[in-house]
N, C-alpha and C. Protein backbone atom coordinates (compact mmCIF):
# COMPACT_ATOMS: atom_id res chain seq x y z
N UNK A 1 41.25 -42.82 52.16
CA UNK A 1 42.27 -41.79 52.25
C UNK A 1 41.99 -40.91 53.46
N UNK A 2 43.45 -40.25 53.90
CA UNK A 2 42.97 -39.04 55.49
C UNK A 2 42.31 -37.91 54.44
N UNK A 3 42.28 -36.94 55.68
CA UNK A 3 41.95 -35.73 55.08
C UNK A 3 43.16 -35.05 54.50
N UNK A 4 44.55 -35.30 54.67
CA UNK A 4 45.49 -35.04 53.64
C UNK A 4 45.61 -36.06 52.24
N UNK A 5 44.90 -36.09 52.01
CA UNK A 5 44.26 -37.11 50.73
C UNK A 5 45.82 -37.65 50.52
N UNK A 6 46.08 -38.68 51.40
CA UNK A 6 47.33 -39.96 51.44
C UNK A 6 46.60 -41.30 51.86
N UNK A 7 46.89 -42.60 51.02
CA UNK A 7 46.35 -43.19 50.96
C UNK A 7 46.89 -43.93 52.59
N UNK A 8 45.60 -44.62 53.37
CA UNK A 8 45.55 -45.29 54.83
C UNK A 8 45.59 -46.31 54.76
N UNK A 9 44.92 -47.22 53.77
CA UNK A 9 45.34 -48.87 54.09
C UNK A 9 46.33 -49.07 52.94
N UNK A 10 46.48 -48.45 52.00
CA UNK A 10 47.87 -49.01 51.22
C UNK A 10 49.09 -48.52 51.92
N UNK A 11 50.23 -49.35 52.10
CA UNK A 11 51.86 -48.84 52.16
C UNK A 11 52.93 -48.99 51.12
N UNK A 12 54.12 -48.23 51.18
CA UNK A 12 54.95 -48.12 50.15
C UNK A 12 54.92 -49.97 49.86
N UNK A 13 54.84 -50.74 51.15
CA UNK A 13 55.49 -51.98 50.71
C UNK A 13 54.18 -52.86 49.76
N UNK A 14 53.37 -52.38 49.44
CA UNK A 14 52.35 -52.85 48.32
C UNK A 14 52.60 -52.08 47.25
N UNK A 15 53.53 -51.07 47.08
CA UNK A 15 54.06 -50.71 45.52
C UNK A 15 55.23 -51.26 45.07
N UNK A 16 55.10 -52.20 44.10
CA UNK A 16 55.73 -52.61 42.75
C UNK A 16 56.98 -51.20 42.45
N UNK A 17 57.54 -51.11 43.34
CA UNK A 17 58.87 -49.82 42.61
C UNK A 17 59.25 -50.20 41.75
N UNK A 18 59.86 -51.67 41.22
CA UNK A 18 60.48 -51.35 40.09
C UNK A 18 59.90 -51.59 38.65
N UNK A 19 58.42 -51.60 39.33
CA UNK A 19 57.63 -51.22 37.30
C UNK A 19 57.20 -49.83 37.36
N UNK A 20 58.34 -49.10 38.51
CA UNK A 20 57.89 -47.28 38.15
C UNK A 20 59.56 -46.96 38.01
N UNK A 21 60.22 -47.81 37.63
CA UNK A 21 61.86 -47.19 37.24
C UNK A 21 61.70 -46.53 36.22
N UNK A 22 60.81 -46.50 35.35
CA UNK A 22 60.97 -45.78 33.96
C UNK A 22 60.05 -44.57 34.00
N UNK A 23 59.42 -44.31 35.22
CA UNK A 23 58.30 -43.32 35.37
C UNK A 23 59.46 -42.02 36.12
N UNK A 24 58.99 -40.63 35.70
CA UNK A 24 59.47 -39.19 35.94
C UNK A 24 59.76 -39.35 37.33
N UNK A 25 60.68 -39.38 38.36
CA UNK A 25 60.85 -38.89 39.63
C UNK A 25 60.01 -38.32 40.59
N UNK A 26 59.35 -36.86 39.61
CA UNK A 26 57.95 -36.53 40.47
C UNK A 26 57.18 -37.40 40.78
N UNK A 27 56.53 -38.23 39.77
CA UNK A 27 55.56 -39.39 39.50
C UNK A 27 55.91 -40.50 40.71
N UNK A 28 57.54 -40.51 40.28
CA UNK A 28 57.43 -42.27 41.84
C UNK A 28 57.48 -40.96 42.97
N UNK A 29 57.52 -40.10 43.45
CA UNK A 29 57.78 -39.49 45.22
C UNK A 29 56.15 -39.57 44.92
N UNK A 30 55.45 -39.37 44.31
CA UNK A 30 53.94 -38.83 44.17
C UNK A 30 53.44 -40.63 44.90
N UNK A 31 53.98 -41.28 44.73
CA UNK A 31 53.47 -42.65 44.80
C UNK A 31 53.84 -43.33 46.55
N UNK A 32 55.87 -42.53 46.24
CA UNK A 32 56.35 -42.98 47.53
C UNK A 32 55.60 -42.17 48.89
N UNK A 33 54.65 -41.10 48.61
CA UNK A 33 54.33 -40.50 49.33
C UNK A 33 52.32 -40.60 49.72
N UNK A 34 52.29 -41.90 49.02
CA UNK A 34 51.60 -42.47 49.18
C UNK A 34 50.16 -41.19 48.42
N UNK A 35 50.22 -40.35 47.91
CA UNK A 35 49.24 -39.51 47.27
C UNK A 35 48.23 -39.94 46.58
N UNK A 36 46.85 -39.59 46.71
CA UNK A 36 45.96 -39.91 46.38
C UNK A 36 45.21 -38.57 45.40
N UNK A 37 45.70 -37.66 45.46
CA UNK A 37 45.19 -36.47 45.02
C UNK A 37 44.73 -36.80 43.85
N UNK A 38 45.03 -36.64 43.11
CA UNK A 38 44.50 -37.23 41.01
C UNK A 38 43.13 -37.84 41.37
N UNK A 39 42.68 -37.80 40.53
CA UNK A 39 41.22 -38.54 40.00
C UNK A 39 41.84 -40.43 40.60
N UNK A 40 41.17 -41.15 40.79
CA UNK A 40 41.64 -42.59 41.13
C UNK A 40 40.26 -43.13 40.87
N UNK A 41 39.95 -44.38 40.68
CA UNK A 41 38.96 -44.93 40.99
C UNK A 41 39.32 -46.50 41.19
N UNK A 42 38.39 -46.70 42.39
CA UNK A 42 37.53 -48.16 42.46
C UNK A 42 36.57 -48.73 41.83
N UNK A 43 37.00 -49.70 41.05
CA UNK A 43 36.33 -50.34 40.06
C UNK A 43 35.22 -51.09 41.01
N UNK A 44 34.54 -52.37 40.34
CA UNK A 44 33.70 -53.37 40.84
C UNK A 44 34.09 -54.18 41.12
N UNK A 45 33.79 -54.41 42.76
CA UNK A 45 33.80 -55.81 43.14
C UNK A 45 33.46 -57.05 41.98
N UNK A 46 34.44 -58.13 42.16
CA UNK A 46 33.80 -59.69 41.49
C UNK A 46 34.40 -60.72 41.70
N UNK A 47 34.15 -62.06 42.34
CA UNK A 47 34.91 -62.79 42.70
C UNK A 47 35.61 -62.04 44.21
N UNK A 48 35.11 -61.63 44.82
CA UNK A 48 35.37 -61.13 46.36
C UNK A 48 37.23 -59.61 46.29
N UNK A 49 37.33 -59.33 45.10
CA UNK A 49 38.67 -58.59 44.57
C UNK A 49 37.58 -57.27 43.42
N UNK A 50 38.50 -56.22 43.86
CA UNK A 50 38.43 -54.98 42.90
C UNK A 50 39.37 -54.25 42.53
N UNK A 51 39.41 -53.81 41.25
CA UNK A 51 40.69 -52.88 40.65
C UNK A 51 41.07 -51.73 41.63
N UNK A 52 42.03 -51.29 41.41
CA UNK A 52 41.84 -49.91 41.78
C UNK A 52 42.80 -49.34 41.00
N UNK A 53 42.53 -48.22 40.45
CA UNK A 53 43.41 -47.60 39.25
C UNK A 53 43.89 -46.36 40.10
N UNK A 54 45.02 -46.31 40.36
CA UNK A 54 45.74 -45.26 41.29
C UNK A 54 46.19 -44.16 40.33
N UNK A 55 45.96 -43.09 39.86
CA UNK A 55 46.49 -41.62 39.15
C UNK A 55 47.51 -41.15 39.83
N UNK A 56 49.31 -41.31 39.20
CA UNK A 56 49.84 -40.38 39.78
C UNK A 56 50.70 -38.92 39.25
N UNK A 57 49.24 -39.16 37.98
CA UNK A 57 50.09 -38.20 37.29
C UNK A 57 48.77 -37.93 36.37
N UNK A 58 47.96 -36.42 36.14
CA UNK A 58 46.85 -35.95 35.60
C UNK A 58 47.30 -35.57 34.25
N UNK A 59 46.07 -35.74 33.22
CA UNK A 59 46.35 -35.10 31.98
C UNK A 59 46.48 -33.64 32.09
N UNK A 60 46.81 -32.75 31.15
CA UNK A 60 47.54 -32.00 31.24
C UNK A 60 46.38 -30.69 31.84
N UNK A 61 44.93 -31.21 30.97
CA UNK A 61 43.53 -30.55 31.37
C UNK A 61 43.19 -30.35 32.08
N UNK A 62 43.84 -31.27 33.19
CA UNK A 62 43.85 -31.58 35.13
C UNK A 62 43.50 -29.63 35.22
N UNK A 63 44.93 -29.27 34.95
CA UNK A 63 45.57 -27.78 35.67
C UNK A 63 44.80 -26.36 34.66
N UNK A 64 43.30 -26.99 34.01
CA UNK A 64 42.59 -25.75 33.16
C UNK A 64 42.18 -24.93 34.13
N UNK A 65 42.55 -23.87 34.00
CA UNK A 65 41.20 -22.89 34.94
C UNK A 65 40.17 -22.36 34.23
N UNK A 66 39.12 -22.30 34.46
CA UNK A 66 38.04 -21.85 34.01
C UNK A 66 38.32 -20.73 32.73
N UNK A 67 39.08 -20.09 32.78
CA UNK A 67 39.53 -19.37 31.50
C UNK A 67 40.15 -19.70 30.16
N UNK A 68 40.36 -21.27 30.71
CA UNK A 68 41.07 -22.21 29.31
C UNK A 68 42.56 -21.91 29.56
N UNK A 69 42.95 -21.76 30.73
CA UNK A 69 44.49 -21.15 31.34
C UNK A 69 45.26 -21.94 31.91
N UNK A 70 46.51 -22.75 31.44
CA UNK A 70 47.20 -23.03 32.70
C UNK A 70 47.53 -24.65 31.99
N UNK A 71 47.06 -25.18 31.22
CA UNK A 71 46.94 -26.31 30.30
C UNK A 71 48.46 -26.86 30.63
N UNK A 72 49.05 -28.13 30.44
CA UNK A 72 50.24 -28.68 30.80
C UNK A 72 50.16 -29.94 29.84
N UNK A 73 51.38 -30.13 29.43
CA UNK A 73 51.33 -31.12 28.31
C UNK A 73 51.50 -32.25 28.66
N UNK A 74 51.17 -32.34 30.62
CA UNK A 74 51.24 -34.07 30.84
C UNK A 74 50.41 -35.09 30.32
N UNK A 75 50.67 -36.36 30.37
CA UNK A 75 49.98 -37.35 29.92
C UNK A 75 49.15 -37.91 31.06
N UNK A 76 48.33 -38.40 31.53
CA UNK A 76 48.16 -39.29 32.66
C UNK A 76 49.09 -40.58 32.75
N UNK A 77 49.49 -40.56 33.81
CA UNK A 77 50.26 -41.76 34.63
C UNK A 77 49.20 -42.61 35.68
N UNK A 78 48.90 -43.81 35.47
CA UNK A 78 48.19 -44.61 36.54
C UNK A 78 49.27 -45.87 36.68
N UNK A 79 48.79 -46.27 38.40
CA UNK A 79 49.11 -47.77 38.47
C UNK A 79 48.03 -48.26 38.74
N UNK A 80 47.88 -49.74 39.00
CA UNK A 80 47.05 -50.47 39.10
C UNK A 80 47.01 -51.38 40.67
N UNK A 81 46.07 -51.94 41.23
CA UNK A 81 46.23 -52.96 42.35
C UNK A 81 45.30 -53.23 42.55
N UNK A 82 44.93 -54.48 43.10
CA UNK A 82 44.01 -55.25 43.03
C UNK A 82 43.81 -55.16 45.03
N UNK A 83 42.26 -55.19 45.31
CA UNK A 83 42.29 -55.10 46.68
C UNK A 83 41.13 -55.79 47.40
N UNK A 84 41.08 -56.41 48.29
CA UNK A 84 39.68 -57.86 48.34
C UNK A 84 38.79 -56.78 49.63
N UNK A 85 37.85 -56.87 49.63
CA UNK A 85 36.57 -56.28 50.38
C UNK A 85 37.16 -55.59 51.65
N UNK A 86 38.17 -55.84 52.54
CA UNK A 86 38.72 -55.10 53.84
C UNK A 86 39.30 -54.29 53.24
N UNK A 87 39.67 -53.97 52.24
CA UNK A 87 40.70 -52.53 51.37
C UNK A 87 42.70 -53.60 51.57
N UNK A 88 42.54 -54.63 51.95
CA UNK A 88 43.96 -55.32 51.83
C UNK A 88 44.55 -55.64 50.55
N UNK A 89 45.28 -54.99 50.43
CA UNK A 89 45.91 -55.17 49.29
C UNK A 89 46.54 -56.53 48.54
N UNK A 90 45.80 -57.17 47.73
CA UNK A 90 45.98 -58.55 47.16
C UNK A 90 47.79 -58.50 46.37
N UNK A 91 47.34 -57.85 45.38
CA UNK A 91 48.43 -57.45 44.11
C UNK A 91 48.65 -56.37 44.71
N UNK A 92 50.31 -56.24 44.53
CA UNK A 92 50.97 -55.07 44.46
C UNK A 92 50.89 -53.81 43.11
N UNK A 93 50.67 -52.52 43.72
CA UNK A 93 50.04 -51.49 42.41
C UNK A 93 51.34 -51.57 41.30
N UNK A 94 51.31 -51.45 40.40
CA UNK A 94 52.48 -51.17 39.46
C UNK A 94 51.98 -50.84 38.31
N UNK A 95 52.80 -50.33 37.35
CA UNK A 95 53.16 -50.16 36.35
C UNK A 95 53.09 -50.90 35.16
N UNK A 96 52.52 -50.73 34.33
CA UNK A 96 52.59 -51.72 32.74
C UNK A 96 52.44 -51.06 31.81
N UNK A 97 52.86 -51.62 30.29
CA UNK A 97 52.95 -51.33 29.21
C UNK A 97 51.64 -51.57 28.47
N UNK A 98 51.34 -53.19 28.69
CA UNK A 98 50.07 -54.12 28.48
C UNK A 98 48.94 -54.05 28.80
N UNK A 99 48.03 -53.63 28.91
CA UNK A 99 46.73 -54.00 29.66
C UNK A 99 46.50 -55.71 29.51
N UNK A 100 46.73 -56.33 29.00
CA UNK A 100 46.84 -57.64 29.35
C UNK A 100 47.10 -58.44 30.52
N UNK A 101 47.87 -57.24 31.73
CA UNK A 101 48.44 -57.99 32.90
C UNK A 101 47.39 -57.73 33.58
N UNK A 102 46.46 -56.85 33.72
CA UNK A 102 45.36 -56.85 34.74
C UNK A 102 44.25 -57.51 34.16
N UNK A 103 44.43 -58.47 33.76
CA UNK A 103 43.50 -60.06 33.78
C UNK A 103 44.63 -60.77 34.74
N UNK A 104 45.94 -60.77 33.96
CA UNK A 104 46.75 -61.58 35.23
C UNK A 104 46.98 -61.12 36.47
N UNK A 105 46.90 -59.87 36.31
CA UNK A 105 46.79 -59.32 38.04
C UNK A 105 45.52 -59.70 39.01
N UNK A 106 44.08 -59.44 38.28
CA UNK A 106 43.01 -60.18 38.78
C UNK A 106 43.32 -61.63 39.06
N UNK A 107 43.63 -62.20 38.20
CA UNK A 107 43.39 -63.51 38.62
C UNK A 107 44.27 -64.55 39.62
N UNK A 108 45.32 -63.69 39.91
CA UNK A 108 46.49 -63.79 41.04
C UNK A 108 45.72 -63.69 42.40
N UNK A 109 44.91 -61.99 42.27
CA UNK A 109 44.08 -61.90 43.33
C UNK A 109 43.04 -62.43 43.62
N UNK A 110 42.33 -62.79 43.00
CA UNK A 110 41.17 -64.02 42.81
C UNK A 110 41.65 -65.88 43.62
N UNK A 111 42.58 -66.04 43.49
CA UNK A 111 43.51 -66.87 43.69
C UNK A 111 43.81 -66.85 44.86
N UNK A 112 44.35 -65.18 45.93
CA UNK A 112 44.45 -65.48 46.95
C UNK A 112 43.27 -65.05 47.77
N UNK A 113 42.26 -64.99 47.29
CA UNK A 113 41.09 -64.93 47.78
C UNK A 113 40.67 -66.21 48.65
N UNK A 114 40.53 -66.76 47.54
CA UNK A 114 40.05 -68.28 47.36
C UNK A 114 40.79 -69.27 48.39
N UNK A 115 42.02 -68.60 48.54
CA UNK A 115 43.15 -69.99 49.74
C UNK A 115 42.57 -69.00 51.03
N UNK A 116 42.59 -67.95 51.03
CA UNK A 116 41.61 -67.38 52.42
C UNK A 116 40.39 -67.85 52.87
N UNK A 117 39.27 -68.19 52.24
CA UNK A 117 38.52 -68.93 52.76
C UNK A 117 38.40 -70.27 53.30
């Protein structure tokens, strides 16, 4: 990410828009604007591919201030994408209901790993 915490090697055209049609408006500009701000993490490398769980939307605890002040009744919103050792984006990030698809999302990316070598 720059120092305006926006993500540098992902682009809009590696987001999945339409598994965020059902997500709040704020939530997809938060995405179309490529934002990295929220908590995110990079999972573990395996098979030459790693998760990356993109936050575009904090639990509500995000906005506590030290006084127990300010609390918001959001839920967390994440997408998902899969990305091989240069930060290139394998799988496009999106949206799911399932956690079941990020075995199939891994293994898509695993897949085009493998025709790269």
């Amino acid at each position: 990410m720059d120092r305006n915490e926006c993500l540098v090697t992902v682009t809009t055209d590696d987001i999945d828009f339409d598994s965020l049609k059902d997500l709040p408006e704020d939530v997809v500009e938060v995405a179309q604007c490529l934002s990295i701000h929220f908590p995110s993490f990079i999972r573990w490398f395996h098979n030459g591919v790693v998760q990356v769980d993109w936050q575009l939307n904090p639990d509500g605890r995000y906005y506590l201030d030290d006084d127990g002040y300010g609390m918001a009744d959001d839920e967390v919103i994440e997408v998902y994408g899969f990305i091989d050792t240069n930060g290139n984006v394998l799988v496009k990030f999106r949206a799911f209901k399932e956690s079941s698809e990020l075995e199939t999302m891994r293994q898509e990316a695993e897949k085009k790993v493998k025709i790269r070598v």
